[in-house]
Protein backbone atom coordinates (compact mmCIF):
# COMPACT_ATOMS: atom_id res chain seq x y z
CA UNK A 1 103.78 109.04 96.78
CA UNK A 2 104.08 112.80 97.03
CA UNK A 3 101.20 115.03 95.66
CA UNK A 4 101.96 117.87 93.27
CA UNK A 5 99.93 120.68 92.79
CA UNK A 6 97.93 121.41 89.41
CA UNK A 7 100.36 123.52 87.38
CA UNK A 8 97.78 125.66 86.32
CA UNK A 9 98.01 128.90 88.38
CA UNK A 10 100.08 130.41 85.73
CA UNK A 11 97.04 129.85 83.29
CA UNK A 12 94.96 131.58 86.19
CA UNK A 13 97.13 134.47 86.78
CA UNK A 14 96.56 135.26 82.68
CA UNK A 15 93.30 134.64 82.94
CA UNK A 16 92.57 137.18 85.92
CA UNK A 17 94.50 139.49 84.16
CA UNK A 18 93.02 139.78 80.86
CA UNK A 19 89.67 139.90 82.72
CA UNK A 20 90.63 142.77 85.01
CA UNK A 21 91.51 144.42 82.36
CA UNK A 22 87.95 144.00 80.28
CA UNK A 23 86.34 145.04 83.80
CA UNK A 24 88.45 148.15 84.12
CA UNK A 25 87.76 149.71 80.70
CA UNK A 26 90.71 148.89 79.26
CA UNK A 27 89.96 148.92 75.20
CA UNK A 28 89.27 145.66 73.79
CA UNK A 29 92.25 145.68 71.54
CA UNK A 30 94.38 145.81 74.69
CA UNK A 31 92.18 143.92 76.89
CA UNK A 32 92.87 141.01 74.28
CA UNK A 33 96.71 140.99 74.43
CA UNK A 34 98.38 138.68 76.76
CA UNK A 35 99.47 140.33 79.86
CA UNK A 36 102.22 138.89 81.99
CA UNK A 37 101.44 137.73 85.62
CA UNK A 38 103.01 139.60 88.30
CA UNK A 39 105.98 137.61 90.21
CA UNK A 40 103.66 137.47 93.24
CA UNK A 41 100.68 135.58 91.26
CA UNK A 42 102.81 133.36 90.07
CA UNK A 43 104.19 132.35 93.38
CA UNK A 44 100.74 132.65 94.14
CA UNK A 45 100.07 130.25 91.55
CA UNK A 46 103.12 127.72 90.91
CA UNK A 47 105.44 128.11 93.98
CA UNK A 48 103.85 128.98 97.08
CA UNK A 49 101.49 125.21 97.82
CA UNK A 50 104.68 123.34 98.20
CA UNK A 51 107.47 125.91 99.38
CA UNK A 52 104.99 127.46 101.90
CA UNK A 53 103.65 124.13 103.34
CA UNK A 54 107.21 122.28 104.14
CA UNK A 55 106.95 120.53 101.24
CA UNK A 56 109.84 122.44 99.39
CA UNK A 57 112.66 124.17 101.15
CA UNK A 58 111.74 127.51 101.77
CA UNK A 59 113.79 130.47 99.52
CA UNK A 60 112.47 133.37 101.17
CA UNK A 61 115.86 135.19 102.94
CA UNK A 62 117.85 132.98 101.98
CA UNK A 63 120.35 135.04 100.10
CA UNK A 64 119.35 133.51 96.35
CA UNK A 65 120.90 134.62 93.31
CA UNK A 66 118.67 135.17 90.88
CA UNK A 67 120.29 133.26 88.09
CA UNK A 68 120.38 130.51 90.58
CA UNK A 69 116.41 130.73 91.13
CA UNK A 70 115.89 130.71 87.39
CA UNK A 71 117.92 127.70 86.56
CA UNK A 72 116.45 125.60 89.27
CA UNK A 73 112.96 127.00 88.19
CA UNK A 74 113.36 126.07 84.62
CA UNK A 75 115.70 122.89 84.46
CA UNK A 76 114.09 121.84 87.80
CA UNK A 77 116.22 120.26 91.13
CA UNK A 78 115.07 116.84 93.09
CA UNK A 79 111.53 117.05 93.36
CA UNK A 80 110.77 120.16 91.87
CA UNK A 81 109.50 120.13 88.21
CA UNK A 82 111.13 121.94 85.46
CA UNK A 83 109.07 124.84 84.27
CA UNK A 84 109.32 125.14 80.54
CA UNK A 85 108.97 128.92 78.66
CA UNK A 86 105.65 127.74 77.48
CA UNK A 87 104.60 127.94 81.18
CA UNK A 88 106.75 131.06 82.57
CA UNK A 89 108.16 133.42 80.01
CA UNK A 90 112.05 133.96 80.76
CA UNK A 91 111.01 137.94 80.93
CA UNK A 92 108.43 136.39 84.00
CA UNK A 93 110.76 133.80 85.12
CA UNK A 94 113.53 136.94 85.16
CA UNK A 95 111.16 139.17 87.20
CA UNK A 96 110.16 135.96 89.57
CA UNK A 97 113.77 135.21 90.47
CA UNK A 98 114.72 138.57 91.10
CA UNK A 99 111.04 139.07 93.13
CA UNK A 100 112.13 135.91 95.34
CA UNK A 101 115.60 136.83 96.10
CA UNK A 102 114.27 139.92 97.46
CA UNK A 103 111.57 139.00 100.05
CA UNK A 104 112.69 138.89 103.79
CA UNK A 105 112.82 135.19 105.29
CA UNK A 106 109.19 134.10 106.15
CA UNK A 107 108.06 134.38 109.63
CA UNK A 108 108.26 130.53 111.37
CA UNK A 109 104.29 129.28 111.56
CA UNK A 110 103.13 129.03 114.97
CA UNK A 111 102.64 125.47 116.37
CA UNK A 112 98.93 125.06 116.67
CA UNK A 113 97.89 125.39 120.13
CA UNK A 114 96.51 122.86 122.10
CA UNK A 115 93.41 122.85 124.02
CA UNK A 116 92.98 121.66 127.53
């Protein structure tokens, strides 16, 4: 049986944000309105445990639409969960897909070395 991850980095990324901005000065009335997580945090967050690890396929450089990244991401493909708008706004999902279909293919991991 195949581990997910807690789905709760999006939660996180919120959470981070309204405190950085309470820490930075920002006024309370402001500090109190939802922010949206950056497309990095959220891969941070949601994406990166399983399509970082060989659990997922990697999407980095792989040529992605972005309308193709946002329907898998919210109706969800094999393994991969569906991501409703009450976890990623479609104005976050919008900026994630486009985000993703930009970044340059991942450098391969280095097999670990072994010691003799």
């Amino acid at each position: 049986m195949q581990m997910r991850p807690p789905r709760c980095g999006l939660f996180i990324a919120l959470l981070l944000g309204a405190y950085q901005s309470a820490a930075d000065g920002t006024p309370a009335s402001a500090a109190s309105a939802p922010t949206e997580p950056t497309p990095a945090s959220i891969w941070a967050g949601s994406c990166s445990y399983c399509h970082e690890r060989g659990i997922a396929a990697p999407v980095f450089g792989r040529h992605l639409q972005p309308s193709a990244i946002g329907a898998v991401v919210r109706n969800g493909l094999g393994s991969m969960p569906a991501y409703h708008p009450s976890e990623i706004s479609d104005a976050a999902l919008e900026k994630l897909a486009i985000w993703v279909a930009r970044q340059p293919p991942a450098a391969p991991s280095k097999p670990a070395s072994s010691v003799h």
